[in-house]
PDB file of N, CA and C in Angstrom:
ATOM      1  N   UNK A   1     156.012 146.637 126.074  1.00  0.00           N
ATOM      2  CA  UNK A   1     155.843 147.553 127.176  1.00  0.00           C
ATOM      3  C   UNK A   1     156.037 148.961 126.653  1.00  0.00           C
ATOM      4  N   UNK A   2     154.942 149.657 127.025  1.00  0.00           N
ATOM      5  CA  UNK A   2     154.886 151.012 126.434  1.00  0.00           C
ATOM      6  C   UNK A   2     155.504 151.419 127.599  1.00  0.00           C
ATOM      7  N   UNK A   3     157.019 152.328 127.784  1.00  0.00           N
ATOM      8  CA  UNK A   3     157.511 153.252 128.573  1.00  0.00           C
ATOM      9  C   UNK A   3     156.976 155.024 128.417  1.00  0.00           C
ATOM     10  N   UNK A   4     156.289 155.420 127.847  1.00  0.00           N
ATOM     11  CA  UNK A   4     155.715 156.698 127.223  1.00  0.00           C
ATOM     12  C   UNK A   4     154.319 156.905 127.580  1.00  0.00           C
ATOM     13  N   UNK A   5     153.374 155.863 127.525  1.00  0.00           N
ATOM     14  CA  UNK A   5     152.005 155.630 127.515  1.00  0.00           C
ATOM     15  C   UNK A   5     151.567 157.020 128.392  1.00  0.00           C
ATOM     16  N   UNK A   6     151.769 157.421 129.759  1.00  0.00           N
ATOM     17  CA  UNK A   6     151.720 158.226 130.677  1.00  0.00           C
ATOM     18  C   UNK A   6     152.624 159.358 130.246  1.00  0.00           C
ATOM     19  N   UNK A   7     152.344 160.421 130.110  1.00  0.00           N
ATOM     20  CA  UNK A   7     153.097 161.169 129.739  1.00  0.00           C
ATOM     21  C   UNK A   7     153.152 162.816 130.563  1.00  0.00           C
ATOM     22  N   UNK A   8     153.235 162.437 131.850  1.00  0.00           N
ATOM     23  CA  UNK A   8     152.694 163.477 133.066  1.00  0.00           C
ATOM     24  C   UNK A   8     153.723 164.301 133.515  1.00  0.00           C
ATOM     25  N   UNK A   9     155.039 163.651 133.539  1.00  0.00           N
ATOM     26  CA  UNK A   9     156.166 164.145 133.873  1.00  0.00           C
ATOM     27  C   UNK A   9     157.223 164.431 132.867  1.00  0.00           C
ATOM     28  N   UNK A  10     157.828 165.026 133.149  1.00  0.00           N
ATOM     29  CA  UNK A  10     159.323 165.852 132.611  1.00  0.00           C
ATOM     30  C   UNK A  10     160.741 165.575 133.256  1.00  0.00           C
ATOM     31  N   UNK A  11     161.740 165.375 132.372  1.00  0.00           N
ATOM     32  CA  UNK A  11     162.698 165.080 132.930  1.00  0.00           C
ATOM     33  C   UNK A  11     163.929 165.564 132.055  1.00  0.00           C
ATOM     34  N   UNK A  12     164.975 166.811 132.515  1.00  0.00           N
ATOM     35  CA  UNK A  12     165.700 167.366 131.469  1.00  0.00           C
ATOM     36  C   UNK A  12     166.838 167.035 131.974  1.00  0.00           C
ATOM     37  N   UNK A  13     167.891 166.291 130.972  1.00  0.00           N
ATOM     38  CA  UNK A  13     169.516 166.015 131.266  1.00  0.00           C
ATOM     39  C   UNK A  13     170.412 166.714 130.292  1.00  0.00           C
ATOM     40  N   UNK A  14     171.267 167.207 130.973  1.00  0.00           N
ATOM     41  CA  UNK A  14     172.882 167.846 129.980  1.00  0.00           C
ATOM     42  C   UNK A  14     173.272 166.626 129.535  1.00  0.00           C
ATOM     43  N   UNK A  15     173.907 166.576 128.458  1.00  0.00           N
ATOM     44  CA  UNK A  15     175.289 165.260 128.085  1.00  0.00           C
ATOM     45  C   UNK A  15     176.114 165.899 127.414  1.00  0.00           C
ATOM     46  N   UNK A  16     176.983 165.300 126.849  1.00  0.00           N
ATOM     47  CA  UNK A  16     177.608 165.951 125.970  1.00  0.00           C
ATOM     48  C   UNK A  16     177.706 165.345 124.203  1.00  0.00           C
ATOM     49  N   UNK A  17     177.972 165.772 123.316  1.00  0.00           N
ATOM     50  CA  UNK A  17     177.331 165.343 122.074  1.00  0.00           C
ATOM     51  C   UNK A  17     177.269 164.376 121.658  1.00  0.00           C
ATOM     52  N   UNK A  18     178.740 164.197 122.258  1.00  0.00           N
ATOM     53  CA  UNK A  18     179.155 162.637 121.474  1.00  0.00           C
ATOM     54  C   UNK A  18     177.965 161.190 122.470  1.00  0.00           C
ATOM     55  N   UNK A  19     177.807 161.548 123.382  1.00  0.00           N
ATOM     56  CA  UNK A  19     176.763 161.118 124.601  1.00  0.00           C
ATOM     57  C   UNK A  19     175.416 160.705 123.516  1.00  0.00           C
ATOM     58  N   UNK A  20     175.281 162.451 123.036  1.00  0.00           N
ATOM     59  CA  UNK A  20     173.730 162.577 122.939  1.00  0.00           C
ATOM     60  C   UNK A  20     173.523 161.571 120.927  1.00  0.00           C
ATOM     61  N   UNK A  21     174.483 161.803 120.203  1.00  0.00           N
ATOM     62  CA  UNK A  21     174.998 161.001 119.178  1.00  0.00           C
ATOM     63  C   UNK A  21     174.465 159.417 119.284  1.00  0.00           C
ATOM     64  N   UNK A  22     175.689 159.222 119.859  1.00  0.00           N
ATOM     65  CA  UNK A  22     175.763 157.580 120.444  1.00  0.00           C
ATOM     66  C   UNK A  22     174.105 157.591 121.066  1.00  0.00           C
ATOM     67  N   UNK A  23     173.788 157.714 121.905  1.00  0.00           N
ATOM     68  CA  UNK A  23     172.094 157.312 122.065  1.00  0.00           C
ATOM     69  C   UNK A  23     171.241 157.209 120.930  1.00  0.00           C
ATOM     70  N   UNK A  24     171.525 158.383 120.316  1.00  0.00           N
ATOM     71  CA  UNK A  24     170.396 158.843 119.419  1.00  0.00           C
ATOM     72  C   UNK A  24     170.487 157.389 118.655  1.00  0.00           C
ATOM     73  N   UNK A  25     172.092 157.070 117.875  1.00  0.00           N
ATOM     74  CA  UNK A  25     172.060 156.000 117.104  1.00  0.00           C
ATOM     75  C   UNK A  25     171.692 154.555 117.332  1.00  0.00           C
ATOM     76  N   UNK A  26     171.807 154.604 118.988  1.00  0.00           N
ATOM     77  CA  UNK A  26     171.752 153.071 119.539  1.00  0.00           C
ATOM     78  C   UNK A  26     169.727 153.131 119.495  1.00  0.00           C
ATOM     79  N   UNK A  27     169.242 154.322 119.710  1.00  0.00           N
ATOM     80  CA  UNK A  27     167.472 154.431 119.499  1.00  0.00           C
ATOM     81  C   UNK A  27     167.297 154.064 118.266  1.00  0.00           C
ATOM     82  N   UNK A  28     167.558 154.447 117.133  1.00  0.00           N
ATOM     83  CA  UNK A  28     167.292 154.144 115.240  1.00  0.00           C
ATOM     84  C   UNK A  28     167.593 152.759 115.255  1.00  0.00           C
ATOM     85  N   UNK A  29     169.156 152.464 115.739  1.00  0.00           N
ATOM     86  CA  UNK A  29     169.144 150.929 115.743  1.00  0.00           C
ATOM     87  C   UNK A  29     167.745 149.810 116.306  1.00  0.00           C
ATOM     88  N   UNK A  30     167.797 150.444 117.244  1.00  0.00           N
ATOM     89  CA  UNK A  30     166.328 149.440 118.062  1.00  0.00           C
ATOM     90  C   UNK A  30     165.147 149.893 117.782  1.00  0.00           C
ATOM     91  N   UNK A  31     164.811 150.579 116.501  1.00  0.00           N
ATOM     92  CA  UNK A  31     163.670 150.867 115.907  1.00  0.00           C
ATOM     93  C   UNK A  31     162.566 151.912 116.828  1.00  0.00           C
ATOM     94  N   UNK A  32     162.997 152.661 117.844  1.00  0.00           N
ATOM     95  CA  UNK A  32     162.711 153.510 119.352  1.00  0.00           C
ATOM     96  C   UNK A  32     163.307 155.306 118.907  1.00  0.00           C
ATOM     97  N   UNK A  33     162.185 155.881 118.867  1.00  0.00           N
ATOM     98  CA  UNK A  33     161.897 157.201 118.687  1.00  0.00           C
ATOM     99  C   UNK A  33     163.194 157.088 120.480  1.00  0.00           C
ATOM    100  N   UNK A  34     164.105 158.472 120.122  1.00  0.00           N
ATOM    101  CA  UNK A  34     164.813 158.667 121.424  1.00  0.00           C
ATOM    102  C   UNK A  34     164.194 158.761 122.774  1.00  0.00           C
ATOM    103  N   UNK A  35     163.211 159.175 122.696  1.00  0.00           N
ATOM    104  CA  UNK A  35     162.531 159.561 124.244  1.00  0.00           C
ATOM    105  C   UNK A  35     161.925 158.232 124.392  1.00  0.00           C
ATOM    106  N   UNK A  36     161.489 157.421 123.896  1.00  0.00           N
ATOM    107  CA  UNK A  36     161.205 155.605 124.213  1.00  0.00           C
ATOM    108  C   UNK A  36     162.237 155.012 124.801  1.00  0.00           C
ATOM    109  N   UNK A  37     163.627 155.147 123.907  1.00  0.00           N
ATOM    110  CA  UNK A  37     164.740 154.423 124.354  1.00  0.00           C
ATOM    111  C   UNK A  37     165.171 154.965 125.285  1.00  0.00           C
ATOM    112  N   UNK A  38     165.606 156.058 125.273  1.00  0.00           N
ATOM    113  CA  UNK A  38     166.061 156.589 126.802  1.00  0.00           C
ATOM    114  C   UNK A  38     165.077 156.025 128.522  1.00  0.00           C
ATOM    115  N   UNK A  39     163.494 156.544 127.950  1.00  0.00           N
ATOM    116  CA  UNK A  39     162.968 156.103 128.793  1.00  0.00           C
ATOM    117  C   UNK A  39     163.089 154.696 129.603  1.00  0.00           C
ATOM    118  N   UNK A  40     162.764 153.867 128.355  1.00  0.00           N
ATOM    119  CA  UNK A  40     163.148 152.395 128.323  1.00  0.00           C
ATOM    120  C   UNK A  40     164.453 151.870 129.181  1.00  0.00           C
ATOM    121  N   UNK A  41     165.498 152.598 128.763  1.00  0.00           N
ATOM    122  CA  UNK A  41     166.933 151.558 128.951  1.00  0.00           C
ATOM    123  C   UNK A  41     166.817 152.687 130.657  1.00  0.00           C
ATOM    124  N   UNK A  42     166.729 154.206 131.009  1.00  0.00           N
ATOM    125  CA  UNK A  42     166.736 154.248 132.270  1.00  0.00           C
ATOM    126  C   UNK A  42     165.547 153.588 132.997  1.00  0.00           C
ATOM    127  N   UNK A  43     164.191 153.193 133.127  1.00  0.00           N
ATOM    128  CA  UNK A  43     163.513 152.153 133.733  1.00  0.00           C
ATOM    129  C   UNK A  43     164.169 150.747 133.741  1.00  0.00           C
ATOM    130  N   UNK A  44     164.924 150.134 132.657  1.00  0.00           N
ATOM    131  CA  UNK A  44     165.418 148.832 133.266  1.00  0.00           C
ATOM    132  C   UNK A  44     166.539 149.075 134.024  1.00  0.00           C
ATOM    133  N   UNK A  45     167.126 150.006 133.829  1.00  0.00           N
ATOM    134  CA  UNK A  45     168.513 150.055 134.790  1.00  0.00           C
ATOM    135  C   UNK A  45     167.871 150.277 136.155  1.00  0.00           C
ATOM    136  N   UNK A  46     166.709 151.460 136.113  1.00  0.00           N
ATOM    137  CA  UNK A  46     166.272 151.590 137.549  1.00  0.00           C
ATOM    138  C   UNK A  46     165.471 150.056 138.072  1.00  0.00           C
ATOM    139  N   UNK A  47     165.030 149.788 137.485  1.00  0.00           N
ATOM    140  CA  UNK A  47     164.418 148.734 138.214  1.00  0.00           C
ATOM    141  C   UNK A  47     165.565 147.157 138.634  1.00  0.00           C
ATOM    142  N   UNK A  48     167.257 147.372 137.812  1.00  0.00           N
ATOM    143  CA  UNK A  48     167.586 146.612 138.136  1.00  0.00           C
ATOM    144  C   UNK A  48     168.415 146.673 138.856  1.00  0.00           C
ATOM    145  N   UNK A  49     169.099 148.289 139.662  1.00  0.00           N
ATOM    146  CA  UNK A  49     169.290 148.484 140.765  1.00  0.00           C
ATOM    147  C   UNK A  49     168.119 148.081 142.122  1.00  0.00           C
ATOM    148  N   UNK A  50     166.958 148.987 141.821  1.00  0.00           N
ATOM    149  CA  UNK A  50     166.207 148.389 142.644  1.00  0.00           C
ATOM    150  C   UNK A  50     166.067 146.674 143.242  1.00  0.00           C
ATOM    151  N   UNK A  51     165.967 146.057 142.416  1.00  0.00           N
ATOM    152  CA  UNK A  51     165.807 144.815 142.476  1.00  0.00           C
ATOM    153  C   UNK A  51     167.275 144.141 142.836  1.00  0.00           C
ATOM    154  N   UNK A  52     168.504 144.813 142.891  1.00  0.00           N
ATOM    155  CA  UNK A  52     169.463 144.161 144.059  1.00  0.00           C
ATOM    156  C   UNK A  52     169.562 145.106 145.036  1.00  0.00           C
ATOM    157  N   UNK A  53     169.272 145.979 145.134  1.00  0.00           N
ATOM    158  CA  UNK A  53     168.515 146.492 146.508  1.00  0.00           C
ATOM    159  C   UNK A  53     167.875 145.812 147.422  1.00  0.00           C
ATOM    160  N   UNK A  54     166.859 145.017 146.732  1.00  0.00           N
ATOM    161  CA  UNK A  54     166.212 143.974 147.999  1.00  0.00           C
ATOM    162  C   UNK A  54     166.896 142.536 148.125  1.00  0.00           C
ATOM    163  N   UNK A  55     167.801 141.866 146.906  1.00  0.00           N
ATOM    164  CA  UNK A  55     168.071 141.026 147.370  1.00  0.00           C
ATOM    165  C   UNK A  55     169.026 140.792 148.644  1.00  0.00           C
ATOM    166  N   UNK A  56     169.061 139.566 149.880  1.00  0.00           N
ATOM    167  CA  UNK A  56     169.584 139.347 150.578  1.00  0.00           C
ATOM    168  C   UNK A  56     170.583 138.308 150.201  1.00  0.00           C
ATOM    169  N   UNK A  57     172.142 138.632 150.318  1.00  0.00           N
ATOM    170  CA  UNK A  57     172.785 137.612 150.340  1.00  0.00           C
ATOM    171  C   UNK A  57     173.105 137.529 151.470  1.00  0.00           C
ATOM    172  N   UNK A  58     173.208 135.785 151.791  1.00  0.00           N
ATOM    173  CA  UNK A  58     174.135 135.538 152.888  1.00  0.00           C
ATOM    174  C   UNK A  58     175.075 134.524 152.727  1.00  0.00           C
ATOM    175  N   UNK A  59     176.314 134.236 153.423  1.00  0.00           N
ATOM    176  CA  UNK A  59     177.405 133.185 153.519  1.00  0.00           C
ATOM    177  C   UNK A  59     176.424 132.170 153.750  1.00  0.00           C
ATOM    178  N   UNK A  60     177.007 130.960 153.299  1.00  0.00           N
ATOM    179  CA  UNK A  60     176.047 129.671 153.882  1.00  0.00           C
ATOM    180  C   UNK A  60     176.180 129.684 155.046  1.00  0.00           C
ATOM    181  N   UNK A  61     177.070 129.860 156.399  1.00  0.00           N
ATOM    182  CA  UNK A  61     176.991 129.890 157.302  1.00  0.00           C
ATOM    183  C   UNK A  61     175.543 130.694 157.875  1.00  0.00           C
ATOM    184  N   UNK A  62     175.615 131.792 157.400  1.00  0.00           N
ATOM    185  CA  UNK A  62     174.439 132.679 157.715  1.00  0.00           C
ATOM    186  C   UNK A  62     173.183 132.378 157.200  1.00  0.00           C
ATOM    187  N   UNK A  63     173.378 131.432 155.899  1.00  0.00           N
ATOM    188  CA  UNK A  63     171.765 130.651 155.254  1.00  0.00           C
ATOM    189  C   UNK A  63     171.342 130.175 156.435  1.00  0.00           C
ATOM    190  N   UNK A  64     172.632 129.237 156.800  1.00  0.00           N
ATOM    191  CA  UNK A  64     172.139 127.996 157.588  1.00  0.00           C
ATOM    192  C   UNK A  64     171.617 128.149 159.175  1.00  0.00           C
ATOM    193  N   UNK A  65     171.907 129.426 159.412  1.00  0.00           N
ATOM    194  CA  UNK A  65     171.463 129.945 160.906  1.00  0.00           C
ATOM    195  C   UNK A  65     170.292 130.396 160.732  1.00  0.00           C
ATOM    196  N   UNK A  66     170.491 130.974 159.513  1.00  0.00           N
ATOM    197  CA  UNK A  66     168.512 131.639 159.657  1.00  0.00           C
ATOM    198  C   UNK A  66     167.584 130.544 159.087  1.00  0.00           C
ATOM    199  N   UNK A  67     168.289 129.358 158.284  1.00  0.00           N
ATOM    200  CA  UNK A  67     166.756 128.742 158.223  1.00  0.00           C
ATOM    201  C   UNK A  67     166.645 127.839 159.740  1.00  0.00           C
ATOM    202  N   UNK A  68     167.646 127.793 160.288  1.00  0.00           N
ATOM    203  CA  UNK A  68     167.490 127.067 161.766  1.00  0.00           C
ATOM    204  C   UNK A  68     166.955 127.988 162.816  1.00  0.00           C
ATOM    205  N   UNK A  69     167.010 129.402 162.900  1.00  0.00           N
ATOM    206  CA  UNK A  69     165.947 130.354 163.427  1.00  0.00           C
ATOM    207  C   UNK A  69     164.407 130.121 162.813  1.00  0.00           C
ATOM    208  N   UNK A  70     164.402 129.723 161.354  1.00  0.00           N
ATOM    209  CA  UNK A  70     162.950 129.947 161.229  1.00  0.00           C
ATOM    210  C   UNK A  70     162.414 128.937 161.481  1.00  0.00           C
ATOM    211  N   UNK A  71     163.396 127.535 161.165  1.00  0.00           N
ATOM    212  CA  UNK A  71     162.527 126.072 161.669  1.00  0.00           C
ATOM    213  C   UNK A  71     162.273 125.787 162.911  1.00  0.00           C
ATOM    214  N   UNK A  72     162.918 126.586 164.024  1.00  0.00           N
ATOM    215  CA  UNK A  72     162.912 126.537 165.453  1.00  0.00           C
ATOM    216  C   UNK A  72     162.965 128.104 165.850  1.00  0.00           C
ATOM    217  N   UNK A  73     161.559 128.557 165.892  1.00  0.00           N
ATOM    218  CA  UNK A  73     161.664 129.857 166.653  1.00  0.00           C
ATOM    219  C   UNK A  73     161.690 130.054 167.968  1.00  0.00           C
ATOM    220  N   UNK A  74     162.280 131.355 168.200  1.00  0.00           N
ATOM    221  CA  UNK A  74     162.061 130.886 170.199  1.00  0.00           C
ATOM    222  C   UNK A  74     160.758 131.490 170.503  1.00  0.00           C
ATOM    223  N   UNK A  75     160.965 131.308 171.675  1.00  0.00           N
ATOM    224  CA  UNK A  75     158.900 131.445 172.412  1.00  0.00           C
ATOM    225  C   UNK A  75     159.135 133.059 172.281  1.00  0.00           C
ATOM    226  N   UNK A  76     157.679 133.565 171.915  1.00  0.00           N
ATOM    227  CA  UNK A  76     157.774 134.939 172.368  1.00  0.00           C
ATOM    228  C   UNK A  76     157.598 135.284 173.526  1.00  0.00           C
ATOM    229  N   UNK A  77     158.355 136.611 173.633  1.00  0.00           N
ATOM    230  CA  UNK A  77     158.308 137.094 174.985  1.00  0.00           C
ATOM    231  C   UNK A  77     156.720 137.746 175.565  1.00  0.00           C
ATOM    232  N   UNK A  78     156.918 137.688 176.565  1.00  0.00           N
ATOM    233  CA  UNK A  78     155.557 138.534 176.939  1.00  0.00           C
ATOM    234  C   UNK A  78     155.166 140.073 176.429  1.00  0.00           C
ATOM    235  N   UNK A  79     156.353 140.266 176.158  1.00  0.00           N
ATOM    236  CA  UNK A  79     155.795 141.554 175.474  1.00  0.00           C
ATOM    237  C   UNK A  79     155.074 141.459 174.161  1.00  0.00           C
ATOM    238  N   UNK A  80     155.808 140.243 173.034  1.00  0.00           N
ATOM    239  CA  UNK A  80     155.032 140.073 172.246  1.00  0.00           C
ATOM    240  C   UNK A  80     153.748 139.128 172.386  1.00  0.00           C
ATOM    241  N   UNK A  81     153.771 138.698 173.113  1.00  0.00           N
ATOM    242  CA  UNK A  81     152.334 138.010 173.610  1.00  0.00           C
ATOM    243  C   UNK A  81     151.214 139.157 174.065  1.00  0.00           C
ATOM    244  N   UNK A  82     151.549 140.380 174.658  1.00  0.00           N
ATOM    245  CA  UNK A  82     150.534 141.218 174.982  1.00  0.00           C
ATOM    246  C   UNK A  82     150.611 142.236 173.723  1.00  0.00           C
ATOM    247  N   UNK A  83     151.287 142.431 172.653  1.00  0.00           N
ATOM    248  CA  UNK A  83     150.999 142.771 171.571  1.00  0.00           C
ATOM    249  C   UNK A  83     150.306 142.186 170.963  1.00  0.00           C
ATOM    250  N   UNK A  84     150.224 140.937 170.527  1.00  0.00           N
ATOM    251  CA  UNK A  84     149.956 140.023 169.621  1.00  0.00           C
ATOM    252  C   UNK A  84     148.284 140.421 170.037  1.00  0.00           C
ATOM    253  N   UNK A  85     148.235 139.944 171.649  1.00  0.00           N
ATOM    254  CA  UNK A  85     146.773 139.871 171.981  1.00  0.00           C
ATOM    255  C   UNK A  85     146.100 141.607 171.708  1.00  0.00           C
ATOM    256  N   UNK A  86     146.709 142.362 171.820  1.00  0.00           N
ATOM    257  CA  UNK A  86     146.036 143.936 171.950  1.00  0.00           C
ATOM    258  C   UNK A  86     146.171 144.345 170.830  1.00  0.00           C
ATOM    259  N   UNK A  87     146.707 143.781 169.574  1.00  0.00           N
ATOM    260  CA  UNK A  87     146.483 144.112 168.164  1.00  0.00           C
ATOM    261  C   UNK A  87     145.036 143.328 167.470  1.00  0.00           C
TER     262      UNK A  87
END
């Protein structure tokens, strides 16, 4: 995965040396020009906040109510019946 390929935007951060050091060395280690690795390791972090962002946990109590809401839904109301039909 090329993180660089697009190269449209700009993005400038302060650190401090020992910060900017330690990166630089952990990039040479993984064979990643710095602006790859940086790019790289902030896209997986962002995407792996994102991605428990959407997950839903629930107590089994709460599994077990919503898959019994979805296996038995209740009737819709008329309001959603005259939506349903006027969409």
């Amino acid at each position: 995965m090329s993180a660089t390929t697009n190269r449209a935007e700009r993005l400038n951060v302060r650190l401090s040396t020992q910060a900017r050091e330690e990166i630089t060395q952990a990039a040479h280690a993984s064979g990643q020009d710095l602006t790859s690795f940086v790019i790289g390791a902030a896209l997986d972090r962002a995407r792996r906040v994102l991605l428990e962002e959407r997950i839903l946990y629930l107590s089994t109590a709460d599994a077990e109510q919503l898959e019994l809401v979805l296996d038995n839904p209740p009737e819709p109301t008329e309001f959603l019946r005259r939506l349903m039909r006027d969409s």
